[in-house]
C-alpha atoms as a PDB file:
ATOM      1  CA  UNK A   1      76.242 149.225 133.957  1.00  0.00           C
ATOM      2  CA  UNK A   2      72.865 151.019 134.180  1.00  0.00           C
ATOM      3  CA  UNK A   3      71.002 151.613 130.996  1.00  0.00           C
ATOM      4  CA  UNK A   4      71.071 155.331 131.263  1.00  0.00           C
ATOM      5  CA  UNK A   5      74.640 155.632 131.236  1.00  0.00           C
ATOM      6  CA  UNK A   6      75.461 153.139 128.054  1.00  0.00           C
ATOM      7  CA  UNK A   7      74.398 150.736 125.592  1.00  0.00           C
ATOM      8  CA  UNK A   8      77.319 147.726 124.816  1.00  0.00           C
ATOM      9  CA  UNK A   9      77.749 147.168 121.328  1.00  0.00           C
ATOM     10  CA  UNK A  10      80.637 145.690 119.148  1.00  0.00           C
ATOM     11  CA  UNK A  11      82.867 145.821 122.300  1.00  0.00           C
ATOM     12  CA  UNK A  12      82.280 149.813 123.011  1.00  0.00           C
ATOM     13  CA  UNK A  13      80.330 151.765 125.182  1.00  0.00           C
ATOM     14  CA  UNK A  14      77.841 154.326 123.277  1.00  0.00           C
ATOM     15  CA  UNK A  15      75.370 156.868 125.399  1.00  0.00           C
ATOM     16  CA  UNK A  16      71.742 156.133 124.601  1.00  0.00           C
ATOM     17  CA  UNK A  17      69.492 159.120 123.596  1.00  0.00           C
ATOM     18  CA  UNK A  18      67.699 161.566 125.744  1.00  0.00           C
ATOM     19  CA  UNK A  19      64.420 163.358 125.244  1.00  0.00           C
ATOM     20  CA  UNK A  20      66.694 166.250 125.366  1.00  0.00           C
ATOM     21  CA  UNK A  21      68.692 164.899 122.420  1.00  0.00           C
ATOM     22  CA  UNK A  22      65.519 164.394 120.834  1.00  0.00           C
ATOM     23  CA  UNK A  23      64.775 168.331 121.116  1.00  0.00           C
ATOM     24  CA  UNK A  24      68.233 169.238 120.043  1.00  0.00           C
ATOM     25  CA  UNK A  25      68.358 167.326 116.767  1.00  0.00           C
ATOM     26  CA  UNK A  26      64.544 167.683 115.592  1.00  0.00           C
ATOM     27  CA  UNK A  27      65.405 171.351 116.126  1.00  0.00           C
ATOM     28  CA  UNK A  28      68.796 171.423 114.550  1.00  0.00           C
ATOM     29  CA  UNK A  29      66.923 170.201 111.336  1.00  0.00           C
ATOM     30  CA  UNK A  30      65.476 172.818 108.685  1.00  0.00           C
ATOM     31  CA  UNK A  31      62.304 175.095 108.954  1.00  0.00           C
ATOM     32  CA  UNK A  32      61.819 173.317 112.444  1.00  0.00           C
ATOM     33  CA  UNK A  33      59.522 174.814 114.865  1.00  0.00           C
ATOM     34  CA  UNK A  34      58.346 173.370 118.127  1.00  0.00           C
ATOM     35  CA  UNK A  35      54.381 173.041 119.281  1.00  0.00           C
ATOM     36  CA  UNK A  36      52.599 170.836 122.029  1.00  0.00           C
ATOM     37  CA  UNK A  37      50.747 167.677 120.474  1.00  0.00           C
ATOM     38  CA  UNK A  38      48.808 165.856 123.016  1.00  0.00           C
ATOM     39  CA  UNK A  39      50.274 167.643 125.491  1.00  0.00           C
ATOM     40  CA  UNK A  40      53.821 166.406 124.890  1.00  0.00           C
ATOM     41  CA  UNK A  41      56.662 168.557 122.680  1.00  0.00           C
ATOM     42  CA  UNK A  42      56.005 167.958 119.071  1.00  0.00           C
ATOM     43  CA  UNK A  43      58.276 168.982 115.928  1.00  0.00           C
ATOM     44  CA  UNK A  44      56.870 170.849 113.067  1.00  0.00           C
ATOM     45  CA  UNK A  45      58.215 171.376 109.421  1.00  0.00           C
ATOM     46  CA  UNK A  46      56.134 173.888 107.579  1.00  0.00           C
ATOM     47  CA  UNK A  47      53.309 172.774 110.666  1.00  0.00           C
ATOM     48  CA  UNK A  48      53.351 168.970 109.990  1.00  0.00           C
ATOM     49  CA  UNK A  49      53.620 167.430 112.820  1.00  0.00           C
ATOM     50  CA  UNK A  50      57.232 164.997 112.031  1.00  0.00           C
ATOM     51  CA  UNK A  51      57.794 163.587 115.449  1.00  0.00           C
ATOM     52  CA  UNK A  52      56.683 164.182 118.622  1.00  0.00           C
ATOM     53  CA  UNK A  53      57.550 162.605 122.528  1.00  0.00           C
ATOM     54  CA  UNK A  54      54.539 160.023 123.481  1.00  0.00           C
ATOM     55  CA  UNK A  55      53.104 160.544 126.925  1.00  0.00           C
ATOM     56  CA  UNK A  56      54.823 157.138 128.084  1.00  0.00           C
ATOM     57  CA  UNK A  57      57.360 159.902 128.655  1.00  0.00           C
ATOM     58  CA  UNK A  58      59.836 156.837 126.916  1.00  0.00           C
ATOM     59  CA  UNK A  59      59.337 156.925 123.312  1.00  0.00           C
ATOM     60  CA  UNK A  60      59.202 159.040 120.339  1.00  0.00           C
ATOM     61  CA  UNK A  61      56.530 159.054 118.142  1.00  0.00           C
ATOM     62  CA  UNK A  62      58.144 159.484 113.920  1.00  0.00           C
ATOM     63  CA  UNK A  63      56.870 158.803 110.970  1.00  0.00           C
ATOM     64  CA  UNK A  64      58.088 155.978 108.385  1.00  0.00           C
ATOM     65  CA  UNK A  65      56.845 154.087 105.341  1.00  0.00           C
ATOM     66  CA  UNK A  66      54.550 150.748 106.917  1.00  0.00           C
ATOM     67  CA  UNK A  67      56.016 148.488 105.258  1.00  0.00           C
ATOM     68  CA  UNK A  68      59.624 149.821 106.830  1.00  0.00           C
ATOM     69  CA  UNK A  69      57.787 150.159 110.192  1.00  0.00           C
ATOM     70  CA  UNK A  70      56.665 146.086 109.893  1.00  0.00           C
ATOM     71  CA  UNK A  71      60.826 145.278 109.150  1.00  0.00           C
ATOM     72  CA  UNK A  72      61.863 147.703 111.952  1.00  0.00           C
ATOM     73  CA  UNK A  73      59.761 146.087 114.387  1.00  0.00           C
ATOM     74  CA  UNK A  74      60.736 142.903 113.393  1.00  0.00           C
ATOM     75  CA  UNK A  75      64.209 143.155 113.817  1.00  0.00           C
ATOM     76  CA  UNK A  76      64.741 145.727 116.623  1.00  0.00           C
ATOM     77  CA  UNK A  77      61.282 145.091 118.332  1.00  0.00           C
ATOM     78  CA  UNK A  78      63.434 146.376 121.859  1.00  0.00           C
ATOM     79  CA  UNK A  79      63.867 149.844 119.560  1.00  0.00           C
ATOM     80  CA  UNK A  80      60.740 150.139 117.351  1.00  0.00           C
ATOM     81  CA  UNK A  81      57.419 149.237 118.057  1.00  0.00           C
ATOM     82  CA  UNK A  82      53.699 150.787 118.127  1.00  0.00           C
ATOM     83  CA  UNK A  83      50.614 150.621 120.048  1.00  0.00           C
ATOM     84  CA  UNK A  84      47.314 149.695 118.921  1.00  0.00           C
ATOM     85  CA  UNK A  85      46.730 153.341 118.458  1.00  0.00           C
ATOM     86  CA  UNK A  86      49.064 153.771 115.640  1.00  0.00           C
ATOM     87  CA  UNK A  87      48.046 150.397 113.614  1.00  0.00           C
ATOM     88  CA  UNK A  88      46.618 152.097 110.573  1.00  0.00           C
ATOM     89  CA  UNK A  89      48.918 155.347 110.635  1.00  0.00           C
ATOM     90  CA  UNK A  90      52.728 155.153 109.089  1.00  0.00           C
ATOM     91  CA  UNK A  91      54.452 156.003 112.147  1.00  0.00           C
ATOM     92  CA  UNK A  92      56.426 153.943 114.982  1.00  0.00           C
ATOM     93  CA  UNK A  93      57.417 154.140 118.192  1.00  0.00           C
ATOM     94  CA  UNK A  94      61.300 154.547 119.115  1.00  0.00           C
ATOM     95  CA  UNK A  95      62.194 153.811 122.343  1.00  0.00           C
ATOM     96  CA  UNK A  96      64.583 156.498 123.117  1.00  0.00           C
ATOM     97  CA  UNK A  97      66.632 154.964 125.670  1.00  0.00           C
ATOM     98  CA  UNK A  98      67.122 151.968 123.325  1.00  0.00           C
ATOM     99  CA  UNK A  99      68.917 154.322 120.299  1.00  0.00           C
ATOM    100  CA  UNK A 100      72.240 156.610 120.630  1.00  0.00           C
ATOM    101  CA  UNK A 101      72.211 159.781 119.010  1.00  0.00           C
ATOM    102  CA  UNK A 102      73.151 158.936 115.753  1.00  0.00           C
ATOM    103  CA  UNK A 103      70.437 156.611 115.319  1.00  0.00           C
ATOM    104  CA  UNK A 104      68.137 158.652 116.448  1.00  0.00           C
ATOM    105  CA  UNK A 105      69.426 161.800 114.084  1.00  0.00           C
ATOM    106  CA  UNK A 106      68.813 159.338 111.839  1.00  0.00           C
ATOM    107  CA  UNK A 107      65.138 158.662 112.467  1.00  0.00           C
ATOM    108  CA  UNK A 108      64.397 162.225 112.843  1.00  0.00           C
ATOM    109  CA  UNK A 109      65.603 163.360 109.187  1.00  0.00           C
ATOM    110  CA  UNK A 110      63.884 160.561 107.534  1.00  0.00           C
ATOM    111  CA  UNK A 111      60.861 161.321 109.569  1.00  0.00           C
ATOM    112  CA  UNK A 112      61.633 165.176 108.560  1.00  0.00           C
ATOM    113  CA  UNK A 113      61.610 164.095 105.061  1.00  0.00           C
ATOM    114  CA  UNK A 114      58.623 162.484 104.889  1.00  0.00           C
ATOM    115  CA  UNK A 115      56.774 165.324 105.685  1.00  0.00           C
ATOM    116  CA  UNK A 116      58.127 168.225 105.010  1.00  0.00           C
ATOM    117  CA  UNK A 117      56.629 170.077 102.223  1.00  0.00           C
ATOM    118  CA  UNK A 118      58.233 170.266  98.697  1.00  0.00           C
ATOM    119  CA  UNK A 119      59.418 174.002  99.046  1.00  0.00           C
ATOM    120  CA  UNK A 120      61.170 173.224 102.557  1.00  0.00           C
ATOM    121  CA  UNK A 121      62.878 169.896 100.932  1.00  0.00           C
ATOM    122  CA  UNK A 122      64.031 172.395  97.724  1.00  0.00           C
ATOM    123  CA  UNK A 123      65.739 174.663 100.230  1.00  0.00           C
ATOM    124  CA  UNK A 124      67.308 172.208 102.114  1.00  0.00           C
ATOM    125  CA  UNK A 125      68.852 170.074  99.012  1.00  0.00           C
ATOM    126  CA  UNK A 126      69.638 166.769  99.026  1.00  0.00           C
ATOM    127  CA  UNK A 127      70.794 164.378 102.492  1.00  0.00           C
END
């Protein structure tokens, strides 16, 4: 089966993520706005920059804590990785074809969370 239409796991058959998924949750999320970063779509909460498509045109750029970005890597290297451009900044790479859409829900609101601003968190309440 090509990797576009499914990933196999646990004996089922789950669609791997989009870039268009990746536009329709980061914008389904609070306060989110939209704005080019290095000429790629980026997603703002209160304008920080949370996550934005790397020009590899294949991965998502998020940000995490580094010591969770070391144990990501490590155990999902074919999902989470970074460049030599990102080795002193808390953020990974997620390579989008390599996560469904839960997962990658899931990286976007604990990307969103990291940087949104207190107000914007208060509004939104807990989860």
């Amino acid at each position: 089966m090509p990797a576009a239409a499914g990933v196999y796991r646990a004996g089922t058959i789950r669609a791997v993520a989009t870039p268009d998924d990746v536009r329709q949750l980061a914008l389904a999320l609070p306060e989110t706005t939209e704005k080019p970063s290095y000429g790629t779509p980026g997603f703002r909460v209160g304008d920080r920059l949370f996550a934005r498509l790397h020009q590899d045109g294949e991965s998502l750029v998020v940000w995490v804590d580094m010591d969770e970005r070391e144990a990501l890597a490590h155990t999902e290297p074919e999902k989470f990785f970074w460049t030599p451009h990102y080795d002193k900044h808390p953020m990974v790479q997620v390579c989008i074809a390599a996560v469904d859409r839960e997962e990658l829900g899931e990286v976007l609101r604990d990307s969103w969370r990291r940087r949104a601003p207190g107000p914007v968190l208060r509004r939104a309440g807990p989860g």
